[in-house]
PDB file of N, CA and C in Angstrom:
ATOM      1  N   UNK A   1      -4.450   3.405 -16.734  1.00  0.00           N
ATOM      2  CA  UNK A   1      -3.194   3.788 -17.280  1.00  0.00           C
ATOM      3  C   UNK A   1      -2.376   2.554 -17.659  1.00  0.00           C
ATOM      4  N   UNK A   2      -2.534   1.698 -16.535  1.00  0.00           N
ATOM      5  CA  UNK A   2      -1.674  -0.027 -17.547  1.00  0.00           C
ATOM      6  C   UNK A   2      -2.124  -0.220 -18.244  1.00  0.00           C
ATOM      7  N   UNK A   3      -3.207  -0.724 -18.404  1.00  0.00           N
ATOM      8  CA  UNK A   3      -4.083  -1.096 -19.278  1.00  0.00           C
ATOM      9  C   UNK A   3      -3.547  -0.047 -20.774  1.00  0.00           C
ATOM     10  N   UNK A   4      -3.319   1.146 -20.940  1.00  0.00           N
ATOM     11  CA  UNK A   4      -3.210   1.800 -22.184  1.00  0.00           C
ATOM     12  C   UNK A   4      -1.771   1.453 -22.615  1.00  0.00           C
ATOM     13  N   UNK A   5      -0.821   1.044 -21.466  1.00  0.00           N
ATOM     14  CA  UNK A   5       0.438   0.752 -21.998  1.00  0.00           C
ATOM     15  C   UNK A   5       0.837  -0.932 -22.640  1.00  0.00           C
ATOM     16  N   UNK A   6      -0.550  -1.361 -22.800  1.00  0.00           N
ATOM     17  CA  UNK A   6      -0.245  -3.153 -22.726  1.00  0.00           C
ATOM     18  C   UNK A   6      -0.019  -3.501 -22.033  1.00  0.00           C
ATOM     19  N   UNK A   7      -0.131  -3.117 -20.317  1.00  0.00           N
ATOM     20  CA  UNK A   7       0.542  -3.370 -19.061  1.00  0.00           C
ATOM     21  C   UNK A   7      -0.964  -4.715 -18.573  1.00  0.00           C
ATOM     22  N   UNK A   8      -0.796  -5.618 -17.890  1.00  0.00           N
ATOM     23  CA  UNK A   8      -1.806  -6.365 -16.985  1.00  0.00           C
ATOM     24  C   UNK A   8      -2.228  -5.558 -15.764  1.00  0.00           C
ATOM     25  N   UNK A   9      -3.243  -5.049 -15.703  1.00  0.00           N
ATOM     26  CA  UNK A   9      -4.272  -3.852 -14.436  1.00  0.00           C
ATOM     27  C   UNK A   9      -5.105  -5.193 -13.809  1.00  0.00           C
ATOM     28  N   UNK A  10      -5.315  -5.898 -13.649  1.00  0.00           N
ATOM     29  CA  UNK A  10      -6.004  -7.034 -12.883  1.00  0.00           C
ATOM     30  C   UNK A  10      -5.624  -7.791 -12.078  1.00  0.00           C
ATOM     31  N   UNK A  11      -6.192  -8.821 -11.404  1.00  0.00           N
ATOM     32  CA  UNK A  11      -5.384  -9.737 -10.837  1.00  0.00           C
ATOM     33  C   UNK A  11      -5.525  -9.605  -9.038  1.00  0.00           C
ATOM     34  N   UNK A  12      -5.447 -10.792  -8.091  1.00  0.00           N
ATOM     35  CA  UNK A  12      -5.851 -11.060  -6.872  1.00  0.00           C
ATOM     36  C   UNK A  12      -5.157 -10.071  -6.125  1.00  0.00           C
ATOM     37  N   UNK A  13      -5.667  -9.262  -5.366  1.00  0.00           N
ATOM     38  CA  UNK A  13      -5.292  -7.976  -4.480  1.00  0.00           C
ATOM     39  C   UNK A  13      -4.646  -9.422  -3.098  1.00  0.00           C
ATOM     40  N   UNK A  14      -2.984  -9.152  -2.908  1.00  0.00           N
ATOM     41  CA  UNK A  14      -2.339 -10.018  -2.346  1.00  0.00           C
ATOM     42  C   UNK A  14      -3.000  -9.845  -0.458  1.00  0.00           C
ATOM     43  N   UNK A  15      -2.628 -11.004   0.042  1.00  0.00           N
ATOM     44  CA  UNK A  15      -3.075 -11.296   1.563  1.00  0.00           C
ATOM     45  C   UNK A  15      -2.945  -9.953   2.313  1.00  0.00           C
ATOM     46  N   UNK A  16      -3.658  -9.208   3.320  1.00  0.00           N
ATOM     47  CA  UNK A  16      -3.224  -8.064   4.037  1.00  0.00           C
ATOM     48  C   UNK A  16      -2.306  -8.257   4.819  1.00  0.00           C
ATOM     49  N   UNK A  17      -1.902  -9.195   5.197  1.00  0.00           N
ATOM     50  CA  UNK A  17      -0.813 -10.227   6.762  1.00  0.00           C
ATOM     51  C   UNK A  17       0.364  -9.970   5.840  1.00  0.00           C
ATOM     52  N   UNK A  18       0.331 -10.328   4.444  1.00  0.00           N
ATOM     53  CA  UNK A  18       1.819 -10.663   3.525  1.00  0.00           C
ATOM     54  C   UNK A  18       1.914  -8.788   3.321  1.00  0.00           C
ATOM     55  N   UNK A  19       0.978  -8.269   3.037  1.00  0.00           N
ATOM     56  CA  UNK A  19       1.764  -6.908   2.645  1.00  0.00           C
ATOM     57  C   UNK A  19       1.679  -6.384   3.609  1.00  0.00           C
ATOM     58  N   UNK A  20       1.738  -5.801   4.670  1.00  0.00           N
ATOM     59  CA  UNK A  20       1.768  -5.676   6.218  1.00  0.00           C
ATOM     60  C   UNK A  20       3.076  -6.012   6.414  1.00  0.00           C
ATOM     61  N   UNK A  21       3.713  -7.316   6.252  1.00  0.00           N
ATOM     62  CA  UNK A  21       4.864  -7.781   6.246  1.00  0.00           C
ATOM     63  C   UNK A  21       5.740  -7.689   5.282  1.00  0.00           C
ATOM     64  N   UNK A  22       5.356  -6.939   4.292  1.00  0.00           N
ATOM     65  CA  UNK A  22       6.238  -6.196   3.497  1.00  0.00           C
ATOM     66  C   UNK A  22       6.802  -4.981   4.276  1.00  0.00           C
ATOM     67  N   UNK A  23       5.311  -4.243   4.468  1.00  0.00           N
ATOM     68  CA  UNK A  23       5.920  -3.316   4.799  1.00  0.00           C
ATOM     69  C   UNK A  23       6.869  -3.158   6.106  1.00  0.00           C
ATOM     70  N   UNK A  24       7.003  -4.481   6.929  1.00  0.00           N
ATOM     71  CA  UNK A  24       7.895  -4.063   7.703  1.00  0.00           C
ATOM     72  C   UNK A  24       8.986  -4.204   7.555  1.00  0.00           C
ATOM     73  N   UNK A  25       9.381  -5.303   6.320  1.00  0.00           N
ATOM     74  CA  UNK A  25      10.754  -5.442   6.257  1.00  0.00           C
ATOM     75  C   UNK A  25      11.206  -4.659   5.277  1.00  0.00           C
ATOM     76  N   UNK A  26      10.981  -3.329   4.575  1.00  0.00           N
ATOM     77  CA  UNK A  26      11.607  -1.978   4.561  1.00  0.00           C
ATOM     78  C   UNK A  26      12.354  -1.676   5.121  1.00  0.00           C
ATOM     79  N   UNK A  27      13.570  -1.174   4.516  1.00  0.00           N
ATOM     80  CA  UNK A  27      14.447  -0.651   5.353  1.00  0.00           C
ATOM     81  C   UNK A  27      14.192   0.393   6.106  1.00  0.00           C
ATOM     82  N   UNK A  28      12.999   1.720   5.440  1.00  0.00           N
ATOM     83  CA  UNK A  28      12.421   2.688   5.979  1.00  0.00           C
ATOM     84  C   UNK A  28      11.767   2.568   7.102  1.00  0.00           C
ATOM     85  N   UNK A  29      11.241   1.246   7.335  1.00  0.00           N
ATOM     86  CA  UNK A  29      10.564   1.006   8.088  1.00  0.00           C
ATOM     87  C   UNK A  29      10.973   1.250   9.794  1.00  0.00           C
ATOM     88  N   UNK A  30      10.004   2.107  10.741  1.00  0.00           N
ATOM     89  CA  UNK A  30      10.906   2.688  11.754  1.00  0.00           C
ATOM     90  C   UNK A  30       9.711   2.210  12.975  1.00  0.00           C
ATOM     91  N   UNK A  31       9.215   1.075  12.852  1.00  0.00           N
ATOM     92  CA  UNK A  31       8.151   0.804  13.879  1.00  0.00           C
ATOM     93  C   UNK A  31       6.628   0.990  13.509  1.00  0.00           C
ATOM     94  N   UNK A  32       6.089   1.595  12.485  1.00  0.00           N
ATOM     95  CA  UNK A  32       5.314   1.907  11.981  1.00  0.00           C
ATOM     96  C   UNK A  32       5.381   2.463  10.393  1.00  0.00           C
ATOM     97  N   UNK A  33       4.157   1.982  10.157  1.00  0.00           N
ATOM     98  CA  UNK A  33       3.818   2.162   8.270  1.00  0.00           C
ATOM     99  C   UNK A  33       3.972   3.817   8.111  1.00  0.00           C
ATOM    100  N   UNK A  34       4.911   3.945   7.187  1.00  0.00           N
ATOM    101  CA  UNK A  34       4.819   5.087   6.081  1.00  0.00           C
ATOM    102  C   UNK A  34       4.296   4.919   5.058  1.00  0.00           C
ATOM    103  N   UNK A  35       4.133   6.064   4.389  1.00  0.00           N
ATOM    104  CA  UNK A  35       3.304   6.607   2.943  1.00  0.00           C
ATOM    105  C   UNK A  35       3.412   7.716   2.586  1.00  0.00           C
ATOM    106  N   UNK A  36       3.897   7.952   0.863  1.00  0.00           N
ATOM    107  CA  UNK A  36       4.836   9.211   0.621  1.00  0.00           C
ATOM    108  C   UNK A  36       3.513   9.446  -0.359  1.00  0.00           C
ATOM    109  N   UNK A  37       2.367  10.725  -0.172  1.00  0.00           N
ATOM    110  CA  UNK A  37       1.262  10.681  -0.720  1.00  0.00           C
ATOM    111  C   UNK A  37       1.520  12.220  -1.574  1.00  0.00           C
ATOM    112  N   UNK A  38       1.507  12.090  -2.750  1.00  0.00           N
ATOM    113  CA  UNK A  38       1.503  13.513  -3.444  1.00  0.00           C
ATOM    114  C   UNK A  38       0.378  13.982  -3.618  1.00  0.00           C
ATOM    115  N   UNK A  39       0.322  15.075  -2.978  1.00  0.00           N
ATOM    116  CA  UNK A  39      -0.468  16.412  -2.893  1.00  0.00           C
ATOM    117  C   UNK A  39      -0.779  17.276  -4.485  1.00  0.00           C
ATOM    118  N   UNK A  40       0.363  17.183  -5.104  1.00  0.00           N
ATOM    119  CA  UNK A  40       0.306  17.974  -6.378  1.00  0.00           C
ATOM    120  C   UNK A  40       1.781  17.571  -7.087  1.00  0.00           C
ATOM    121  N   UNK A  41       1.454  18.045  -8.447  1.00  0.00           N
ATOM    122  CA  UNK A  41       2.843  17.365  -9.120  1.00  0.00           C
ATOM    123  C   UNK A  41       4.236  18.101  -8.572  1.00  0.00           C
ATOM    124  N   UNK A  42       4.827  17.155  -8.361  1.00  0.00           N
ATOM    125  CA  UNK A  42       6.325  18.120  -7.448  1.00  0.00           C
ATOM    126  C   UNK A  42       6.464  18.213  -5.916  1.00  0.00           C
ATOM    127  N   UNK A  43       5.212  17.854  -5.660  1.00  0.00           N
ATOM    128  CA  UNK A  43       5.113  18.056  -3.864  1.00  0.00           C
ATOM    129  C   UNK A  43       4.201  16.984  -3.426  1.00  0.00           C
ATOM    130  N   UNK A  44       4.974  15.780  -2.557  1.00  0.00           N
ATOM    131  CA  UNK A  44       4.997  15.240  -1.760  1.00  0.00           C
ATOM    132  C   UNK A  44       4.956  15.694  -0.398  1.00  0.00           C
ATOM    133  N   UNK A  45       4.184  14.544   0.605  1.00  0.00           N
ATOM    134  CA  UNK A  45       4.186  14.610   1.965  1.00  0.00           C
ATOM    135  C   UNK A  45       4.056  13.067   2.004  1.00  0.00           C
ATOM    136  N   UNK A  46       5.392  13.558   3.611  1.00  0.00           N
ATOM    137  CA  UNK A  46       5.131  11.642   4.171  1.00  0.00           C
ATOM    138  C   UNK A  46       4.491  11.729   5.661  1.00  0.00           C
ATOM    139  N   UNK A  47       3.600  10.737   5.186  1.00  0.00           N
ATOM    140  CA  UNK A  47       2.745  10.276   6.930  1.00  0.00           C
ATOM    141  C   UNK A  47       3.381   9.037   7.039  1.00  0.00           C
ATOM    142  N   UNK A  48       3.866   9.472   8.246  1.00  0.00           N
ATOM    143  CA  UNK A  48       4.000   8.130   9.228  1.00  0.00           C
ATOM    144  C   UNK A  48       2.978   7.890  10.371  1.00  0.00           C
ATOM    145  N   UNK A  49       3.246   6.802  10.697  1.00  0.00           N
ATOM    146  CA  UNK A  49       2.337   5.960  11.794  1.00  0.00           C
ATOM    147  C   UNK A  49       0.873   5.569  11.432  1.00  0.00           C
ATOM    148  N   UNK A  50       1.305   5.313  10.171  1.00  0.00           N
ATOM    149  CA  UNK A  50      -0.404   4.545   9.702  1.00  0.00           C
ATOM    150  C   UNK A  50      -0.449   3.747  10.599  1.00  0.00           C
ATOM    151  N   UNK A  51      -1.682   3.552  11.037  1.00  0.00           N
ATOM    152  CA  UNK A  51      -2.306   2.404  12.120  1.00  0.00           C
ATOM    153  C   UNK A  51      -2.350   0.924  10.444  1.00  0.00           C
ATOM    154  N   UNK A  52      -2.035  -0.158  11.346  1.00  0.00           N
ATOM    155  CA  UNK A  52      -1.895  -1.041  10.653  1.00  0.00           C
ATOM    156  C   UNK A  52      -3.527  -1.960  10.094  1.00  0.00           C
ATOM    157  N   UNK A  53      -3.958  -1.370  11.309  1.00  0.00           N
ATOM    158  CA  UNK A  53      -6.088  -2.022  10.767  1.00  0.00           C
ATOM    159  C   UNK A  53      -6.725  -1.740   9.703  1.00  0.00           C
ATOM    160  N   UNK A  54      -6.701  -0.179   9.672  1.00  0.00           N
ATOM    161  CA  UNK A  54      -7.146   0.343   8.322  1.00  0.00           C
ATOM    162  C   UNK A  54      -6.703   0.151   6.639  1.00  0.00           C
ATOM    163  N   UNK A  55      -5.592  -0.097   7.356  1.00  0.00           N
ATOM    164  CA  UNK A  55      -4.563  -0.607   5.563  1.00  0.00           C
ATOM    165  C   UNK A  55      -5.507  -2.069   5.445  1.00  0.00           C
ATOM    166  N   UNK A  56      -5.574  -3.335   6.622  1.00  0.00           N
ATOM    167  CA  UNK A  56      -6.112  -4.596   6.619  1.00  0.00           C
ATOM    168  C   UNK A  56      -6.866  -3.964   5.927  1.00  0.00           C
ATOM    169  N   UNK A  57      -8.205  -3.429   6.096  1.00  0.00           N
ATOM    170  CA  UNK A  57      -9.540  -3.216   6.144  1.00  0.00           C
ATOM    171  C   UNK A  57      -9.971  -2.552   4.729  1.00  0.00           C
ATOM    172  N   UNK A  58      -8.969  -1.541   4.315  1.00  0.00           N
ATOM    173  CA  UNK A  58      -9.293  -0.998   2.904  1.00  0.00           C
ATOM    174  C   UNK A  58      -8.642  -2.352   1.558  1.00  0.00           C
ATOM    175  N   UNK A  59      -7.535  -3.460   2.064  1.00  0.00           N
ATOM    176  CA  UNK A  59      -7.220  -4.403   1.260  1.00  0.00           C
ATOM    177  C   UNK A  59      -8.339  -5.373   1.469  1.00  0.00           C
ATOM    178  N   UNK A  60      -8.899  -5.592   2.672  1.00  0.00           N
ATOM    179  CA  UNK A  60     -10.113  -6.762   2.431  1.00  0.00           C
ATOM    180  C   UNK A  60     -11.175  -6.107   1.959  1.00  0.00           C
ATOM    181  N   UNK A  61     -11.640  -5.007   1.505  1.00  0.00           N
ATOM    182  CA  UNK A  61     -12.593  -4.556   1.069  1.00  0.00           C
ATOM    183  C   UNK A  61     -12.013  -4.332  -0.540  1.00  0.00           C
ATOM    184  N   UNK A  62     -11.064  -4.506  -0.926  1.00  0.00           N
ATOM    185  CA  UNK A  62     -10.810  -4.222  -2.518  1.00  0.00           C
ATOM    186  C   UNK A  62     -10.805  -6.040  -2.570  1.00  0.00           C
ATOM    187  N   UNK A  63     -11.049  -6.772  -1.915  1.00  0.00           N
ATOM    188  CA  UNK A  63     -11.151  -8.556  -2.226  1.00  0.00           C
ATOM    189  C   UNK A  63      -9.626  -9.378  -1.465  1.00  0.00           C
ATOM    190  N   UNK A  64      -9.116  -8.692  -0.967  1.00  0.00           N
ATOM    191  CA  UNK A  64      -7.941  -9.718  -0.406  1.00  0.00           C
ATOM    192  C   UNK A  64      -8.793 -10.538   0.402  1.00  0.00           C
ATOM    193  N   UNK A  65      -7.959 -11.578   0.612  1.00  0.00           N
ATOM    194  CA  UNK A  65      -8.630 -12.847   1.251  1.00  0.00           C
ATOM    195  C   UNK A  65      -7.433 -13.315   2.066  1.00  0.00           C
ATOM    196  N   UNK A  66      -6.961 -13.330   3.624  1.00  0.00           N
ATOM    197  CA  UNK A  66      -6.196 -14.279   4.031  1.00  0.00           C
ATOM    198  C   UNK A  66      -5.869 -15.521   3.455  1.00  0.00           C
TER     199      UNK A  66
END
């Protein structure tokens, strides 16, 4: 979808430690990772308490690199 808008779709998938540490300094942020995941157009659901390993683990497997 970037890619069709002239948008840049590429590029180094950032450190898991730095976005980890994004996500805590959210204001949302309440001790643990949220994620507002839509189900269907119009309807959202939010999970909280993502475990913080698996987020590591699916970013070092798309190529992040400490």
């Amino acid at each position: 979808m970037l890619s069709s808008l002239g948008l840049p779709s590429g590029g180094p998938v950032p450190d898991p430690d730095r976005v980890l540490e994004a996500f805590r300094m959210d204001k949302k942020h309440r001790g643990a990772v949220r994620f507002v995941l839509l189900e269907d157009v119009g309807r959202a659901r939010v999970v909280e308490g993502v475990p913080e390993d698996p987020i590591r683990d699916v970013l070092e497997r798309m190529g992040s690199t400490p």
